[in-house]
Protein backbone atom coordinates (compact mmCIF):
# COMPACT_ATOMS: atom_id res chain seq x y z
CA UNK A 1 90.69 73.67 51.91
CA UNK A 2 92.15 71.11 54.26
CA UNK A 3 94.34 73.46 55.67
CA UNK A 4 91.64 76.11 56.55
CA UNK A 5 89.78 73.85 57.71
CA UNK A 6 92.61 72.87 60.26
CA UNK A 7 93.03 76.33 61.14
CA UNK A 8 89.25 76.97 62.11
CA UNK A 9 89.31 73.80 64.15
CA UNK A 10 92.44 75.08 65.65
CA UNK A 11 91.17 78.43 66.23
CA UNK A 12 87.70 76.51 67.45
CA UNK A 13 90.10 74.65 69.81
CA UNK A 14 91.80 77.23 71.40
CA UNK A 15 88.48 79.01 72.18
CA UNK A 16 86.83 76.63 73.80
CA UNK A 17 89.82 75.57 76.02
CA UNK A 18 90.32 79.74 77.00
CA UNK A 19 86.53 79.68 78.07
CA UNK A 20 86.96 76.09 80.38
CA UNK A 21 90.12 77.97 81.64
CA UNK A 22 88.17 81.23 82.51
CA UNK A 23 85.02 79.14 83.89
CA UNK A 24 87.68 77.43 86.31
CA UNK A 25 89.21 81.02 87.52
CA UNK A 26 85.84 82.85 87.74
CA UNK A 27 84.39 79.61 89.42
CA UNK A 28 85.58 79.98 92.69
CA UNK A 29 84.43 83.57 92.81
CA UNK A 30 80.80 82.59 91.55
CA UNK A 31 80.21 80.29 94.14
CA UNK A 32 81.41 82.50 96.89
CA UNK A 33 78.68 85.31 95.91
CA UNK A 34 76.00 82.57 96.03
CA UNK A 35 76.63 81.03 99.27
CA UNK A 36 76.81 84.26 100.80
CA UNK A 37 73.27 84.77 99.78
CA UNK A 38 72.42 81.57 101.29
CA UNK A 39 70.89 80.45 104.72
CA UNK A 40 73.63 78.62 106.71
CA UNK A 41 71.11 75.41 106.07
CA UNK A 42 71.29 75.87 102.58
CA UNK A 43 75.22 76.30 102.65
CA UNK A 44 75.71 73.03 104.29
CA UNK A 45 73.29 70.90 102.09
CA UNK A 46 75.23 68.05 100.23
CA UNK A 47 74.78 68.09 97.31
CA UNK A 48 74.95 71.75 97.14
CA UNK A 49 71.76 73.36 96.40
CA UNK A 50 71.66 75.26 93.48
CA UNK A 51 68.41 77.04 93.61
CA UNK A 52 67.71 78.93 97.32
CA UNK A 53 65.37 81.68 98.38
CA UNK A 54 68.21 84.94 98.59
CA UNK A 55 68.83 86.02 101.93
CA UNK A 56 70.58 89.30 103.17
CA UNK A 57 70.59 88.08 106.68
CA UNK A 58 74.38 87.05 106.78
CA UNK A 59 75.70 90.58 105.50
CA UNK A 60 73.52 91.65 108.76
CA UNK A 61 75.19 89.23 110.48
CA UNK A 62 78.77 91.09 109.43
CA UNK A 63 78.05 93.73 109.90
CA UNK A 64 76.57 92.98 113.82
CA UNK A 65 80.16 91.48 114.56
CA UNK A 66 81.96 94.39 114.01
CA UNK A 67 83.26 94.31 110.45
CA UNK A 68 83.42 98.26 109.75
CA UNK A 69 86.09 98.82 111.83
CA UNK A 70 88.35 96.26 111.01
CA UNK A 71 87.56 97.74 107.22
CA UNK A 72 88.28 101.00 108.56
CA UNK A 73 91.03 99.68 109.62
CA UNK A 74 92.28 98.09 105.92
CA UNK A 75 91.37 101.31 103.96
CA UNK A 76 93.33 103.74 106.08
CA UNK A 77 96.74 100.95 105.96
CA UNK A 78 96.10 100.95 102.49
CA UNK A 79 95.69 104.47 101.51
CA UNK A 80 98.90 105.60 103.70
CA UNK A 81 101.02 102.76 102.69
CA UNK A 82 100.38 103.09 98.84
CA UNK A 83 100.44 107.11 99.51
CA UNK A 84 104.14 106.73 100.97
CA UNK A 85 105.55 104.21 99.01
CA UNK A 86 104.45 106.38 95.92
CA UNK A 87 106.41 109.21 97.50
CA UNK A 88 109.36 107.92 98.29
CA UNK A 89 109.75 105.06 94.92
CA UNK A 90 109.24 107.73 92.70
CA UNK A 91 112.16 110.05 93.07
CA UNK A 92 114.36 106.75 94.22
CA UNK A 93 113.23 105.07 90.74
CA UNK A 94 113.75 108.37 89.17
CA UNK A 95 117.65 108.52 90.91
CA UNK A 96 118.25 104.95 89.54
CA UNK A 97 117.03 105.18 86.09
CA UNK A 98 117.30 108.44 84.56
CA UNK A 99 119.99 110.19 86.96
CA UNK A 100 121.68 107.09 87.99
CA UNK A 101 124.40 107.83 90.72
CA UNK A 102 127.39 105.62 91.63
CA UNK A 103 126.62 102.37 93.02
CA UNK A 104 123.32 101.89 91.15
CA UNK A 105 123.09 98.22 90.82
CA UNK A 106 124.57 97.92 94.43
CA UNK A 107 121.50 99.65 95.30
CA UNK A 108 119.11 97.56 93.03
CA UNK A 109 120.75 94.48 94.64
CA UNK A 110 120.09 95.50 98.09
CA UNK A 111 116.30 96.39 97.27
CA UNK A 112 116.06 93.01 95.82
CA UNK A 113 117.63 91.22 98.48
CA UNK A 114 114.96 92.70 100.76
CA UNK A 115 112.35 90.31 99.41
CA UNK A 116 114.67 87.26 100.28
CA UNK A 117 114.11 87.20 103.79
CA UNK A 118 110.86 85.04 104.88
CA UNK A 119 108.38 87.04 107.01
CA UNK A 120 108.45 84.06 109.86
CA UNK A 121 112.53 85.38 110.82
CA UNK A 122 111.30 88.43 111.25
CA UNK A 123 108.25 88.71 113.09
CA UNK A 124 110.04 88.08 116.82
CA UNK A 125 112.39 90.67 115.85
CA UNK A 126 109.55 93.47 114.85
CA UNK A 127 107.28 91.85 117.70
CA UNK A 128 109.73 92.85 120.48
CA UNK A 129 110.41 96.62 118.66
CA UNK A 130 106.56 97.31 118.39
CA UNK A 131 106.49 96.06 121.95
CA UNK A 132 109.15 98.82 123.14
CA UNK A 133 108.26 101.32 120.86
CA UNK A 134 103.86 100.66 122.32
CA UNK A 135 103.07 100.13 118.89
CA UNK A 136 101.64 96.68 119.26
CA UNK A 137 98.02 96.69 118.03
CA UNK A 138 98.32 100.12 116.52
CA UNK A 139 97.84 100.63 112.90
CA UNK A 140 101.12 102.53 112.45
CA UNK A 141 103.00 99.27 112.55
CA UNK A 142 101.31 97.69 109.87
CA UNK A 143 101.87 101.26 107.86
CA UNK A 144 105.68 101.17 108.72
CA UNK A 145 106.09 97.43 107.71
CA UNK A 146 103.81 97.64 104.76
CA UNK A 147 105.48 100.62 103.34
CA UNK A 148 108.99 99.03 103.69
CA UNK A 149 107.39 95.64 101.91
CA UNK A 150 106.29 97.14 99.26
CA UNK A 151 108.94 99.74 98.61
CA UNK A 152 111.48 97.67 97.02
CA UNK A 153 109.09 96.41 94.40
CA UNK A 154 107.47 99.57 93.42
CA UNK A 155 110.61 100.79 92.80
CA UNK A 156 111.78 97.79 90.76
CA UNK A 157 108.28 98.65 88.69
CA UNK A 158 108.50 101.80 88.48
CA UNK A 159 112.24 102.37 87.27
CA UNK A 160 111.50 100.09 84.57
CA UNK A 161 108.77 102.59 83.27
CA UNK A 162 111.19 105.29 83.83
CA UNK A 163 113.68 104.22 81.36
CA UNK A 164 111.14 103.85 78.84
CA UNK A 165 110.75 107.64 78.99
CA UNK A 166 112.83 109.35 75.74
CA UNK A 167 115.81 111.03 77.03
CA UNK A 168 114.91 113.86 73.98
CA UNK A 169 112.01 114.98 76.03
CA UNK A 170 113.91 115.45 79.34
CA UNK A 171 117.26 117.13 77.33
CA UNK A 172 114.61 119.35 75.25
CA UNK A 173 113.11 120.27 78.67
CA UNK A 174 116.58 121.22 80.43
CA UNK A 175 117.99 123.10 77.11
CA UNK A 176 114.41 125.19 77.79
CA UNK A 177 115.67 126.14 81.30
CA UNK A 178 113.11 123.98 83.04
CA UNK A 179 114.04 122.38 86.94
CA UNK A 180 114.36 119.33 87.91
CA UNK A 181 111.15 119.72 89.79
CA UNK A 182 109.10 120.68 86.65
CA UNK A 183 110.55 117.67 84.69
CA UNK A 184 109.56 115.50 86.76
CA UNK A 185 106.33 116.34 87.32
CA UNK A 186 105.11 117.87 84.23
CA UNK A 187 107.39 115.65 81.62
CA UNK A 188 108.39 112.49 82.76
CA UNK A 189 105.14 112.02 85.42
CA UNK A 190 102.53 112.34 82.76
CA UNK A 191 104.32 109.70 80.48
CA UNK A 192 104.86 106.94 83.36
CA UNK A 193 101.23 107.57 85.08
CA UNK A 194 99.63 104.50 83.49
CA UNK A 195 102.85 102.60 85.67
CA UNK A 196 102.66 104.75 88.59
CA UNK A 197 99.04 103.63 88.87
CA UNK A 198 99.67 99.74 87.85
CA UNK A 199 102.42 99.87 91.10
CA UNK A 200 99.84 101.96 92.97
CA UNK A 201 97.10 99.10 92.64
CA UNK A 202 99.57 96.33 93.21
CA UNK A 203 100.70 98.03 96.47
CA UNK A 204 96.88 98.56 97.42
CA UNK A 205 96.65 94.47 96.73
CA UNK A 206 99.46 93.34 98.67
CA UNK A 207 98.56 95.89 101.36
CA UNK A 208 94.80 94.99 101.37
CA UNK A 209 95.19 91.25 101.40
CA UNK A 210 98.58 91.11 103.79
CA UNK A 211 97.77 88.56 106.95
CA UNK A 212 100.78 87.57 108.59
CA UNK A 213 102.17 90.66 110.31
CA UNK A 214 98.35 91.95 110.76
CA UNK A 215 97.43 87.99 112.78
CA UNK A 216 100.64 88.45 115.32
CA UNK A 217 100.70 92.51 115.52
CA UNK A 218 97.24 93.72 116.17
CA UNK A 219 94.55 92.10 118.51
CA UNK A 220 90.87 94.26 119.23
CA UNK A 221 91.97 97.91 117.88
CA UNK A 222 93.98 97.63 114.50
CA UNK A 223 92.90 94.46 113.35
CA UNK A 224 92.36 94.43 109.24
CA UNK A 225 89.72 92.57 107.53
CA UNK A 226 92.08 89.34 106.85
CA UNK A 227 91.79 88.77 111.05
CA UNK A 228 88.25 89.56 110.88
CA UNK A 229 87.54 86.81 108.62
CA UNK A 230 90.08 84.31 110.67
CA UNK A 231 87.66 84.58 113.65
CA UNK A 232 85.19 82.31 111.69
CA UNK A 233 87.21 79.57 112.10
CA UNK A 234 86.10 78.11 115.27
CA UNK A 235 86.06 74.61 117.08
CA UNK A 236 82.23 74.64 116.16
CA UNK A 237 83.44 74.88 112.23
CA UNK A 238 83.15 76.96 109.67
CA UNK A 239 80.27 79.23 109.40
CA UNK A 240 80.25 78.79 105.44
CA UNK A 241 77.40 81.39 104.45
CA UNK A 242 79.03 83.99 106.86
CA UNK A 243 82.35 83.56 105.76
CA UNK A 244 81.58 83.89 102.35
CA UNK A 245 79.72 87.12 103.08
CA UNK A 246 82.24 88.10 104.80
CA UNK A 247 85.15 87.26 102.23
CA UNK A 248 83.03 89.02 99.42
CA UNK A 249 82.91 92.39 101.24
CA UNK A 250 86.45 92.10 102.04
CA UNK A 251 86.82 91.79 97.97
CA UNK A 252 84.64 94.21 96.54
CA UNK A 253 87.03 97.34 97.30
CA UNK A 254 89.77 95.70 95.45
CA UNK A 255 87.76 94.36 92.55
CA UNK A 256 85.79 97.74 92.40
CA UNK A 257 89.72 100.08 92.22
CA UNK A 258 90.90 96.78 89.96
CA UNK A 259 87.85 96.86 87.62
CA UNK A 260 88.03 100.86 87.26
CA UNK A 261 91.60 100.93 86.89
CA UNK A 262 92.34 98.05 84.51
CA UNK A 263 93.37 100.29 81.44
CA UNK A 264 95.94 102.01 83.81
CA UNK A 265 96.78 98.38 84.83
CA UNK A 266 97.37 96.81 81.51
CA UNK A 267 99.25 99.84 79.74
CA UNK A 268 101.46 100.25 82.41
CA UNK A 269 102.33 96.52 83.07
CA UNK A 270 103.06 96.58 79.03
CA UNK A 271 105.17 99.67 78.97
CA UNK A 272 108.43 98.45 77.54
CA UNK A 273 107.03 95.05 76.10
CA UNK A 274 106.32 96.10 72.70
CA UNK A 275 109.35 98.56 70.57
């Protein structure tokens, strides 16, 4: 009895401490959707105000200062980035994992190596090229840089869901006289799609959320919605009911593809954990 007992408290314990953990994630995001339903008087009140009369009139306010383009902007980065990383990690991860050629891990060492360098060393660098090349607030730029960001990682991903493919499918598939076009897309794709999506959505993340090269390459034209939401930051202050209006429609595309493609997410980000 004592020791059932122990285990229900412990059991009890752990609950209660994974809902205060959850409460503190989900938190943040709670009190973002309810300020931007606020008044900018009720935003400011101290101690915050709890119970308001809803307002729409600072997603009105967005919308007034331009914010469709700049999310015009985002979606089309996004799409074409995550589009041609896809296309070009896929038969590289396939080359490394299942065909692997001579000087494999050389390769794998110099997509790694990739991520080393910080951002900040490189933006004069890529500043003066989009400069030369007139590509300076153009959304090609970001599409060129994103693509070669997130390339080396979807293909880290992704050739660790390749080798989780069985080698007696792909050797049945050959002894049947099928090409190396038709195993790959009607063998080994079908198998490694819940991966191909998990890398798909990370790319759209990183893609979707990147500010750095977006701030210092793009001005009026090809701004994305992480500059949009810098120009609330003014010497007046921050504009806290706008901003958090602002910041949730910047969110709801990701958390929309997240929430409909968490399955995808979670099988493919466990492929190879469990034998």
């Amino acid at each position: 009895m004592p020791a059932r007992s122990g285990n229900r408290l412990g059991r009890a314990s752990l609950t209660v401490l994974t809902w205060i953990i959850a409460i503190l994630f989900v938190f943040p995001i709670v009190w973002m959707v309810l300020t931007s339903f606020k008044s900018e008087g009720d935003a400011f009140t101290s101690p915050p105000r709890l119970f308001f009369e809803p307002t729409l009139e600072q997603f009105g306010n967005i919308l007034d200062r331009g914010f469709l383009p700049y999310l015009g902007n985002s979606a089309f980065v996004t799409v074409v980035c995550t589009v041609l990383v896809l296309l070009l990690g896929v038969p590289a991860a396939y080359a490394l994992s299942i065909a692997p050629v001579r000087g494999t891990s050389n390769a794998l060492g110099f997509f790694l190596s990739t991520k080393m360098l910080p951002v900040v060393a490189a933006i004069i660098p890529l500043y003066v090229i989009s400069q030369n090349l007139r590509l300076l607030d153009n959304v090609w730029a970001l599409i060129v840089l994103y693509t070669a960001m997130n390339l080396p990682l979807a293909i880290w991903m992704m050739r660790s869901f390749f080798l989780e493919v069985p080698r007696e499918m792909i050797e049945a598939a050959r002894v049947d006289g099928a090409t190396l076009p038709t195993v790959l897309l009607r063998i080994i794709l079908p198998v490694v799609a819940p991966g191909i999506a998990a890398t798909a959505l990370i790319c759209v993340i990183f893609s979707w959320t990147e500010f750095f090269y977006a701030v210092n390459l793009t001005a009026a034209q090809a701004g994305t919605v992480p500059v949009f939401l810098v120009g609330f930051i003014t010497s007046e202050g921050l504009y806290w009911a706008q901003l958090s209006a602002a910041a949730l429609l910047a969110s709801l595309p990701v958390m929309i593809i997240g929430w409909f493609a968490q399955n995808h997410l979670v099988r493919g980000l466990s492929m190879g954990a469990v034998k």
